[in-house]
Protein backbone atom coordinates (compact mmCIF):
# COMPACT_ATOMS: atom_id res chain seq x y z
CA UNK A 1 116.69 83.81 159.80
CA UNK A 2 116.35 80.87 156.99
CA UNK A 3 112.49 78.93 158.36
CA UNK A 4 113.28 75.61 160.10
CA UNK A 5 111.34 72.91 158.01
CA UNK A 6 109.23 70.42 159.00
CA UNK A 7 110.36 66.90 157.75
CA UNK A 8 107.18 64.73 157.53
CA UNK A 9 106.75 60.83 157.94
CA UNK A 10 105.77 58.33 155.80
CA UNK A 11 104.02 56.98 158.43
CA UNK A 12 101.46 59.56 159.39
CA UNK A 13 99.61 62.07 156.74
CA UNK A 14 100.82 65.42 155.71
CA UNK A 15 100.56 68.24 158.06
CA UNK A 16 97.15 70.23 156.95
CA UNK A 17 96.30 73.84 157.94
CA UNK A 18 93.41 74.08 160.13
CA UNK A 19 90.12 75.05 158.37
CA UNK A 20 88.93 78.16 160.33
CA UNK A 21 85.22 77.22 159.72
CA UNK A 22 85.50 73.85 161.27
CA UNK A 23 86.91 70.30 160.08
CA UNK A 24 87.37 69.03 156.99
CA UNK A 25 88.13 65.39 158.20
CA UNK A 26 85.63 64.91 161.24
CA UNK A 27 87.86 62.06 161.63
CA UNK A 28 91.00 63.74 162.53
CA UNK A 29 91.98 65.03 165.94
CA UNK A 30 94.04 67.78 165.80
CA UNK A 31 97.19 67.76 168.43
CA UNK A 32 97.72 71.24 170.25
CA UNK A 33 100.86 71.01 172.26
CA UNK A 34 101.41 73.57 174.93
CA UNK A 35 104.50 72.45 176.89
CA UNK A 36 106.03 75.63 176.50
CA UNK A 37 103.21 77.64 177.47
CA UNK A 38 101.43 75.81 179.94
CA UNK A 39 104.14 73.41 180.62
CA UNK A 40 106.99 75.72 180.68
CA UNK A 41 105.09 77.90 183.41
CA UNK A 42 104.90 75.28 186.31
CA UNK A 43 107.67 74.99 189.15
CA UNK A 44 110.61 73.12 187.62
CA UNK A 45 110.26 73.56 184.09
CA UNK A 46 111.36 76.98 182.86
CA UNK A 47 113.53 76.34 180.11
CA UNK A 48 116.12 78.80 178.65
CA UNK A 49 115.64 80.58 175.37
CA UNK A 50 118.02 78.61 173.54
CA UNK A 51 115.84 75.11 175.04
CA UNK A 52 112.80 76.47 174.40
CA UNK A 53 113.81 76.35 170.70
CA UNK A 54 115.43 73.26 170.30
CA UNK A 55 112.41 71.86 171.76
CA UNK A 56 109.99 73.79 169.28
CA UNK A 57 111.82 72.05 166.39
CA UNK A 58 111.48 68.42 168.05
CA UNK A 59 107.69 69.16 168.23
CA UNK A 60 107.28 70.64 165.14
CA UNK A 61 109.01 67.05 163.55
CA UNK A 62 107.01 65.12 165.98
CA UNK A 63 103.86 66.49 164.16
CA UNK A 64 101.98 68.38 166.57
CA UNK A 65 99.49 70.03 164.33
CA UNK A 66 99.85 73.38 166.94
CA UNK A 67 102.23 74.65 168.82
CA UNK A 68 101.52 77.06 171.99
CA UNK A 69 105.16 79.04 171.89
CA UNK A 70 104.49 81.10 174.93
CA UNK A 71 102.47 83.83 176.93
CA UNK A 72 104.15 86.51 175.31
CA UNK A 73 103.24 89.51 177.70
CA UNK A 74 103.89 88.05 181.08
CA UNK A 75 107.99 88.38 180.29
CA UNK A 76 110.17 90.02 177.54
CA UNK A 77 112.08 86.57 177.51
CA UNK A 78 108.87 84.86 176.62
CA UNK A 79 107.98 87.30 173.87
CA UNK A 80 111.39 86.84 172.36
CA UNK A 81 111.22 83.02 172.40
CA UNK A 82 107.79 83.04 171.04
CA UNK A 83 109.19 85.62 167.96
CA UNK A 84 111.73 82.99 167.36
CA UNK A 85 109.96 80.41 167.10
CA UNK A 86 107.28 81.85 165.08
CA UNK A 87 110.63 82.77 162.47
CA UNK A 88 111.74 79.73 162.76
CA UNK A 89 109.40 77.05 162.63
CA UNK A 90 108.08 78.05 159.07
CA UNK A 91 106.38 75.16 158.14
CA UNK A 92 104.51 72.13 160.07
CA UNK A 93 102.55 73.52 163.13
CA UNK A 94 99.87 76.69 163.37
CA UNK A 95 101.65 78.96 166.29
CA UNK A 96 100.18 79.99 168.90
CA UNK A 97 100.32 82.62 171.61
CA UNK A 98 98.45 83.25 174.72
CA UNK A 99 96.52 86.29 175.88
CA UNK A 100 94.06 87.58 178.01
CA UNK A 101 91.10 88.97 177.00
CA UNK A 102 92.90 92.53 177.38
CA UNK A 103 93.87 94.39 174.77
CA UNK A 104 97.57 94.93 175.43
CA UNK A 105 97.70 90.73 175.79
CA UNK A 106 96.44 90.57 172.88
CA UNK A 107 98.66 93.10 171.02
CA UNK A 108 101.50 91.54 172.24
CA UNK A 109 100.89 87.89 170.81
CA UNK A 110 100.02 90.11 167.46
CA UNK A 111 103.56 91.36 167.69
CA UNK A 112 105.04 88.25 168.67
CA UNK A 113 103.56 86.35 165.89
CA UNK A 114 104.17 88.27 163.17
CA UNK A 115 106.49 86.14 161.18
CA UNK A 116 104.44 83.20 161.91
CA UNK A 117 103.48 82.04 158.18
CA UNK A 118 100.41 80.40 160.27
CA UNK A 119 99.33 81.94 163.37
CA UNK A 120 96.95 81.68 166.42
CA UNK A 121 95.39 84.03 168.83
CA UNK A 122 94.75 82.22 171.91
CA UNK A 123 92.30 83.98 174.34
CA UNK A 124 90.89 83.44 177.37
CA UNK A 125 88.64 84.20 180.31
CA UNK A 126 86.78 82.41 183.53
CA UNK A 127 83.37 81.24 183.24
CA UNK A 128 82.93 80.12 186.24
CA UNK A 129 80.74 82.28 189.23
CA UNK A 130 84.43 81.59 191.94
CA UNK A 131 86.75 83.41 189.71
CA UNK A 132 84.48 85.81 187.94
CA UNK A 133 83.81 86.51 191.84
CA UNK A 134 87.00 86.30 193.98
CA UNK A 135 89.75 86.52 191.47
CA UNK A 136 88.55 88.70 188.37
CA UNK A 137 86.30 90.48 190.27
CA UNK A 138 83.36 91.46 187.82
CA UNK A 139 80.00 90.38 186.97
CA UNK A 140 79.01 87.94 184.14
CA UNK A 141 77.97 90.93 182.04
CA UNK A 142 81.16 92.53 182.00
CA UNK A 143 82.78 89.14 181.61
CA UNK A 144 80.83 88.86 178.46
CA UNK A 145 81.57 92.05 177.05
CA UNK A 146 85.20 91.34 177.35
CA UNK A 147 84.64 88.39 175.21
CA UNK A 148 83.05 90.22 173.18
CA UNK A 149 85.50 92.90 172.79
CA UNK A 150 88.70 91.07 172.57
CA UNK A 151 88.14 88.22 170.60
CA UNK A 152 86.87 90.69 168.10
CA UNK A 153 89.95 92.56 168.35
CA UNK A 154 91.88 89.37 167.73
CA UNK A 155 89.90 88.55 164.75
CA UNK A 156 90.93 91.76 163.01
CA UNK A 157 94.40 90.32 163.51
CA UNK A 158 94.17 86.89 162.54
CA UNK A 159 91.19 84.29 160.91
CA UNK A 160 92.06 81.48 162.82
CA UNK A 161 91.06 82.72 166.90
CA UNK A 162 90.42 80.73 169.47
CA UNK A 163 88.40 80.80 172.86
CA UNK A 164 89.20 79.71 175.91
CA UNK A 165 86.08 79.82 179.12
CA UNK A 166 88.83 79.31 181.90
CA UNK A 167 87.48 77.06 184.44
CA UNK A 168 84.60 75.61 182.25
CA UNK A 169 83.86 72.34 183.83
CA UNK A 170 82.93 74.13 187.18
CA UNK A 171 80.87 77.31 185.35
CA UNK A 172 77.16 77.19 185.00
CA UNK A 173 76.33 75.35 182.27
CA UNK A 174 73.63 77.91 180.74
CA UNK A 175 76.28 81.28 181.19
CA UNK A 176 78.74 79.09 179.92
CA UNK A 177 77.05 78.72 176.67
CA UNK A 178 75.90 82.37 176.75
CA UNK A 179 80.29 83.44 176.91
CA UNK A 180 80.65 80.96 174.15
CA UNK A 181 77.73 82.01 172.12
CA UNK A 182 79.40 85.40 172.16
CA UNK A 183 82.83 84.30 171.69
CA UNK A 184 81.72 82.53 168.30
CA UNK A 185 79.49 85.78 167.53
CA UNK A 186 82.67 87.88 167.70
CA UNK A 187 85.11 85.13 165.04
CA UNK A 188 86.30 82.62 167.64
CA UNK A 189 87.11 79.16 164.94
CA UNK A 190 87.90 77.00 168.36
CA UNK A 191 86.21 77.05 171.00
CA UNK A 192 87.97 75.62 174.27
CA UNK A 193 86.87 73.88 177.30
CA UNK A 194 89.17 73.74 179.94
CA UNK A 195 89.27 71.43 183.03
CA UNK A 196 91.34 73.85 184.91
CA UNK A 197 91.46 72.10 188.11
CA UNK A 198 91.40 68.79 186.90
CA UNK A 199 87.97 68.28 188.95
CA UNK A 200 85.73 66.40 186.72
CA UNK A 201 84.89 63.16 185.22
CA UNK A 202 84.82 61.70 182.15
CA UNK A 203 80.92 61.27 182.03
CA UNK A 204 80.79 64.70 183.01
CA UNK A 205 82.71 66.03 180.56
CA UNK A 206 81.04 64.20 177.64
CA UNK A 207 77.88 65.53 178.66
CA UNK A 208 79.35 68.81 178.77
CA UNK A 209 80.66 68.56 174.94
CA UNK A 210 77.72 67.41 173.57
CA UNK A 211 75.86 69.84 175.35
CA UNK A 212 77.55 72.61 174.30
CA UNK A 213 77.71 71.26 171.06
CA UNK A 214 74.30 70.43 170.58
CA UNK A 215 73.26 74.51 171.63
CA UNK A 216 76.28 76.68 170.79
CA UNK A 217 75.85 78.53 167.36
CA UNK A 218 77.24 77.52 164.21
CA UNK A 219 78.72 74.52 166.11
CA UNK A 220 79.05 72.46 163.17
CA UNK A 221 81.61 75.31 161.80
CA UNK A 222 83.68 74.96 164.91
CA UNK A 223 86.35 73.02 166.26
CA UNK A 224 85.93 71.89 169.86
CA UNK A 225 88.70 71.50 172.20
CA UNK A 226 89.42 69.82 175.69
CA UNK A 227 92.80 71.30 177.81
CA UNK A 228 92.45 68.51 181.06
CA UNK A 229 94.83 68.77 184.67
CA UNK A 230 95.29 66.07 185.63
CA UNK A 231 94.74 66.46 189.75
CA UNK A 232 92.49 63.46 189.65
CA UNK A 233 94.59 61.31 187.57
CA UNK A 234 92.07 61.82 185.32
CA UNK A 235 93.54 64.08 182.39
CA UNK A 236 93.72 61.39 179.64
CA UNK A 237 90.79 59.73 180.54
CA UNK A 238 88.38 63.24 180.64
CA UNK A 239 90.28 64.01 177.07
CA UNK A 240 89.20 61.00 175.83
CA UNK A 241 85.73 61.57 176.93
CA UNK A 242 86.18 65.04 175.17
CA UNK A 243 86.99 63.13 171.71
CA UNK A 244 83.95 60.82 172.15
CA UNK A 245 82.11 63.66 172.70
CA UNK A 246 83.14 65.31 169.29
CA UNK A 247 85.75 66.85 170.39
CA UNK A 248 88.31 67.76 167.32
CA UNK A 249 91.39 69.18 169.56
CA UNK A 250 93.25 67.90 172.52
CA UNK A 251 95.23 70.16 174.40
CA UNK A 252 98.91 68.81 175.89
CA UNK A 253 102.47 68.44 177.07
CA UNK A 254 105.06 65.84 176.31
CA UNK A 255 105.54 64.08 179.52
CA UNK A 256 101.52 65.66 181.06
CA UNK A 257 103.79 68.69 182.56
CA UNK A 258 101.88 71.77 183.99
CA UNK A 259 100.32 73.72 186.52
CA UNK A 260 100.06 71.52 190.14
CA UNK A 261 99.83 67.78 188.16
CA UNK A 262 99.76 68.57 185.03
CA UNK A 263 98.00 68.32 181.72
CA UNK A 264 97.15 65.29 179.46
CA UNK A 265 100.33 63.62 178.79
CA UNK A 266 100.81 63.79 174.18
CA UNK A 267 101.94 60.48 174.50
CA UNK A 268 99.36 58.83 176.16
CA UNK A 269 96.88 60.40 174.38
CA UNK A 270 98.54 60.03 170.64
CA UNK A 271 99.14 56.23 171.92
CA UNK A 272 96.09 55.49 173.02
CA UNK A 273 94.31 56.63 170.10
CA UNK A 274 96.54 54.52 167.40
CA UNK A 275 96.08 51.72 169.46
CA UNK A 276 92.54 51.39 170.46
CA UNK A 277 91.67 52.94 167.13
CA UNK A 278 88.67 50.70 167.03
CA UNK A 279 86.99 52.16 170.41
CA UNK A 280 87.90 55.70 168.95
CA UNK A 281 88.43 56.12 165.22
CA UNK A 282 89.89 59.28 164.71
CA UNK A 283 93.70 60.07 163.40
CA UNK A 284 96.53 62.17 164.32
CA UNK A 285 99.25 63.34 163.07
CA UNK A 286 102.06 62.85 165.25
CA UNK A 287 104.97 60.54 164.72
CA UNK A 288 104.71 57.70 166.90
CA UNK A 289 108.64 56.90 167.02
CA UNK A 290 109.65 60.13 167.93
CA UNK A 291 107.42 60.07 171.46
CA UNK A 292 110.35 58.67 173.20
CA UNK A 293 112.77 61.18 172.25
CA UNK A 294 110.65 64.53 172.42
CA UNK A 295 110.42 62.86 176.29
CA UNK A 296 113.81 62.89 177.10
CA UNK A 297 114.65 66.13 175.03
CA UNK A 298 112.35 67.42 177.54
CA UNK A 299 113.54 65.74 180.19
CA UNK A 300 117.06 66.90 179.72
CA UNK A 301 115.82 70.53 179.72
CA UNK A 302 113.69 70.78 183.07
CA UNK A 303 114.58 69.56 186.71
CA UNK A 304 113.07 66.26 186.48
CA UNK A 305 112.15 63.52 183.77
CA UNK A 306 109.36 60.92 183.96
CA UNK A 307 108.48 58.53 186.49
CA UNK A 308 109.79 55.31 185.89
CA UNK A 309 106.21 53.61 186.11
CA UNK A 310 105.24 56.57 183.41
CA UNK A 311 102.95 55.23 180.68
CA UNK A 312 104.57 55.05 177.06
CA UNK A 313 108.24 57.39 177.84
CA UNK A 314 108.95 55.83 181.65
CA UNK A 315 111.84 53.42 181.63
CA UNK A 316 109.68 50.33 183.59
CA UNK A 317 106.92 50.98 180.45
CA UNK A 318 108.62 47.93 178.53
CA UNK A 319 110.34 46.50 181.15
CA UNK A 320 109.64 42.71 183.18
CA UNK A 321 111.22 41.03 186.32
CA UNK A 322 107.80 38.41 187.41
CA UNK A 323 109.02 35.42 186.68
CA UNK A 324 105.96 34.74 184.53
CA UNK A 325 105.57 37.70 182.78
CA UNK A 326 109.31 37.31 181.62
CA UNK A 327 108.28 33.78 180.39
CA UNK A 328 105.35 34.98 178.68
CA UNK A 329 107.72 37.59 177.24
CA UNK A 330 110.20 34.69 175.83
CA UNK A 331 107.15 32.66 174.22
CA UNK A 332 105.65 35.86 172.45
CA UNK A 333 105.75 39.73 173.79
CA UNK A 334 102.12 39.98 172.87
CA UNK A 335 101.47 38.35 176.28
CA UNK A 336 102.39 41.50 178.21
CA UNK A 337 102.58 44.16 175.45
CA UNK A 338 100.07 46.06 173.49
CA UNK A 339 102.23 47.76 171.59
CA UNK A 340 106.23 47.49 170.75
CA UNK A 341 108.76 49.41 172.44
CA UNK A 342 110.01 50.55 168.77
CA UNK A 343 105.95 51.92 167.74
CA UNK A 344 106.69 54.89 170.76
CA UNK A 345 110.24 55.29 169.83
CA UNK A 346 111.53 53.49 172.39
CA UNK A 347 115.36 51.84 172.42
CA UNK A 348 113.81 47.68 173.33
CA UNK A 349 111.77 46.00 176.07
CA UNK A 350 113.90 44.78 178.60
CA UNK A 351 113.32 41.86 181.42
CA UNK A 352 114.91 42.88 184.53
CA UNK A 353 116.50 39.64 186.85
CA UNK A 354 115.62 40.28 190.30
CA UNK A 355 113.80 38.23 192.93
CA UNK A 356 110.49 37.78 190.54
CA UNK A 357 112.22 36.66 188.00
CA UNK A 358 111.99 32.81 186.69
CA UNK A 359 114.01 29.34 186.10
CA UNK A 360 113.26 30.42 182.23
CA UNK A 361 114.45 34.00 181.77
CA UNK A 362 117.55 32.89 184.31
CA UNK A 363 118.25 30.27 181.97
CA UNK A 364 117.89 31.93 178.95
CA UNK A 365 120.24 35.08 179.85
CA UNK A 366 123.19 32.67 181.42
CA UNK A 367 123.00 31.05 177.87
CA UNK A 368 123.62 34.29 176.30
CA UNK A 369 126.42 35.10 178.70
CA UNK A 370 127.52 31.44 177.71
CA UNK A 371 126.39 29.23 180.16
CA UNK A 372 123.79 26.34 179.24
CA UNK A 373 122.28 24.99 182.84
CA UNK A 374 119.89 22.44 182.48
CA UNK A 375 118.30 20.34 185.59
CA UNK A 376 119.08 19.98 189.20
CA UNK A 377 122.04 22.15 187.89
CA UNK A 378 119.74 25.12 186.82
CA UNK A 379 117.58 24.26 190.24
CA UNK A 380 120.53 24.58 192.64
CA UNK A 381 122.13 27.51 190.70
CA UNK A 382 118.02 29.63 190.84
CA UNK A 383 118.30 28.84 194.65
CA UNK A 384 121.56 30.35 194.84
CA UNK A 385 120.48 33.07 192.40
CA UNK A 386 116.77 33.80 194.65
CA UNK A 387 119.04 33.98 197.87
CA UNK A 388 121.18 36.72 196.22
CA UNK A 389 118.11 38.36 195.06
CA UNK A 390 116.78 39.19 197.96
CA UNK A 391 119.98 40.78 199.16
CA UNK A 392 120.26 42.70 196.37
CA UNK A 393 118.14 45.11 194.27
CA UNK A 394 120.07 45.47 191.37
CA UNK A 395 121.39 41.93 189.89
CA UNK A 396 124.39 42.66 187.76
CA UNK A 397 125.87 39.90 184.77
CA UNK A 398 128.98 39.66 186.91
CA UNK A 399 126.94 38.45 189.93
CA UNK A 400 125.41 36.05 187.49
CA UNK A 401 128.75 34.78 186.47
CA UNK A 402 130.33 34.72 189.81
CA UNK A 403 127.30 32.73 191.40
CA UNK A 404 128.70 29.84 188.40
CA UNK A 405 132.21 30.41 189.03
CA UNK A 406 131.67 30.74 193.18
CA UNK A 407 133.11 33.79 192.91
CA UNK A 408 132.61 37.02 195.28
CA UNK A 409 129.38 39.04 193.25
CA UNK A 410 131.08 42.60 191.96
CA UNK A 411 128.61 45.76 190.80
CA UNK A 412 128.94 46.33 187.06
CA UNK A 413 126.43 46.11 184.44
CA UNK A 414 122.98 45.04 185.26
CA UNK A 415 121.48 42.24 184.15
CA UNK A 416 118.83 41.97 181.56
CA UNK A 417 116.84 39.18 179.57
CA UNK A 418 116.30 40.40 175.90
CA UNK A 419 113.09 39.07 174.52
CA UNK A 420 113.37 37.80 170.81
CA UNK A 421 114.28 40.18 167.81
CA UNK A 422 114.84 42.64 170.78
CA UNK A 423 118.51 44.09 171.73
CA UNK A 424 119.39 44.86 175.50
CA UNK A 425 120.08 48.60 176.47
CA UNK A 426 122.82 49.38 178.67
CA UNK A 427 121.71 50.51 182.19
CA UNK A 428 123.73 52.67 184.85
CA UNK A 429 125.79 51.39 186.99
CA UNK A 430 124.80 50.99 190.78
């Protein structure tokens, strides 16, 4: 099969490998997407070989610097798609699979991977006392032989390994550092530290970083990583502590899919580091205009898209019906908007007319429809237009025009006020 190739911006760097003995940049954060591993796997979002693909590629030119393909021995149709990909997507992201730290998990990622050009072994165990207890069943010694075992086994397959110590925020800190210890002793090059439940904070999870940072071995010839749920609502925020912390990788899924609520959200995260860049000055590679699209690619695939109220991808993100916000909007968009709905790919802002909305923005769209109301006309027609308003929830261009004409309000297209050097985007119909 002829290697999909990645197409590159001029607005981010070139895709680099990873350096397997830590970072050459210790200013770039490296962007490991796993919405078809850890994404894929929660209820709603299985997607179909042929989906799983397309999405790969859309990843792949968004500039995620690695790309979790799959789990390839929980299902012969996830070993396939994670083959594929791996023959396909030939250039751009590192691929990854997942495996336990069994040997048979681990030999089937090897197998999977094979064409991969550039390839990664993703391993992992618990490290905390509840699941080495009640779900794995065996003591911390035998945990740490397992380590030790397979990601040794995975090194003879492949220099770039990493290490995942499932659980991590809620293991002892001391055995925690012990597993990783011999994790890096065997060849682990990343070392992972997973939120699994999404139960702690971000001041907890800095101290945990540097910690572990400041006592693991050879830490300065690793590359640190933070995979966050997002139970709390506190995904982005714990990954961000994770970066301050010296964290080098961010674990993610376009649109914060996965297990129960999810993971860190790649679009929050990606946005919020280009544009507070001067709280946190590292650099990605992704490709900032295609956020928007990789959402709804994903969207189109799975049972359900975003929430409208979602950060960066929702459809309300850019959107304003307060009457002074949509005033604001009119005199300058930097008012209400820290960064331009073309910067994240998407279509334009767009103020909604509803019940919040203002004399101004009322004004201003009835003069694009080609009406100019000025005065005690504008104030008697706003009264008119408030009344219907709170009738209504959707305000539609014909209502607008019938309230001038006294005609009988009909459902069509809805009504929207375009901010300057913005165009509108056609909306459903009721």
């Amino acid at each position: 099969m002829k290697g999909w190739q990645f197409k590159g911006s001029r607005d981010c760097e070139e895709a680099s490998p990873l350096a397997p003995n830590g970072l050459s940049d210790p200013n770039r954060l490296y962007i490991f997407d796993t919405t078809l591993r850890d994404g894929e796997q929660s209820p709603g979002c299985s997607m179909r070989h042929d989906e799983k693909l397309h999405m790969a590629r859309h990843l792949a030119d968004l500039g995620v610097d690695l790309l979790e393909a799959g789990f390839p021995i929980s299902s012969d149709g996830d070993f396939a798609a994670v083959k594929a990909i791996a023959q396909e997507i030939t250039d751009g992201p590192v691929i990854a699979g997942l495996a336990r730290c069994r040997a048979e998990d681990i030999n089937a990622v090897v197998r999977a991977l094979e064409p991969a050009p550039r390839k990664r072994i993703h391993v992992f165990l618990a490290s905390s006392d509840v699941h080495l207890e009640f779900k794995l069943k065996i003591s911390r010694q035998q945990a740490l032989d397992q380590v030790g075992e397979s990601v040794g086994h995975a090194r003879q397959h492949a220099d770039d390994v990493e290490f995942s110590a499932e659980d991590a925020t809620r293991s002892d800190i001391e055995f925690l550092i012990q597993m990783i210890n011999v994790a890096v002793e065997s060849g682990a090059t990343t070392i992972n530290l997973p939120d699994t439940v999404g139960y702690t904070t971000p001041d907890e999870t800095a101290r945990m970083f540097r910690t572990v940072r400041q006592r693991v071995t050879n830490a300065d010839k690793l590359i640190f990583s933070a995979h966050c749920h997002d139970d709390l609502g506190l995904a982005v925020a714990n990954s961000l502590a994770a970066v301050e912390a010296g964290a080098r990788q961010v674990e993610c899924t376009i649109n914060g899919i996965g297990e129960r609520a999810g993971n860190a959200a790649l679009e929050e995260v990606a946005t919020l580091l280009r544009v507070r860049n001067d709280r946190v000055a590292v650099s990605t590679n992704i490709r900032h205009d295609k956020l928007y699209s990789a959402s709804q690619l994903l969207s189109s695939f799975i049972s359900f898209g975003p929430a409208p109220n979602k950060a960066i991808v929702g459809a309300n993100a850019f959107a304003h019906e307060a009457g002074i916000h949509q005033h604001g909007m009119l005199a300058n968009p930097l008012c209400y908007e820290i960064m331009t709905p073309e910067s994240v790919g998407q279509p334009c802002n767009r103020m909604v007319l509803g019940k919040h909305s203002g004399r101004r923005a009322l004004a201003h769209h009835l003069s694009e429809l080609g009406y100019q109301l000025e005065g005690a006309e504008l104030d008697a027609y706003y009264h008119r237009f408030t009344t219907l308003a709170d009738r209504k929830k959707n305000i539609y261009d014909q209502d607008l025009i019938a309230l001038v004409t006294d005609r009988e309000p009909q459902h069509a297209t809805p009504a929207f006020v375009t901010a300057p050097d913005h165009k509108a985007v056609a909306q459903p119909t009721a």
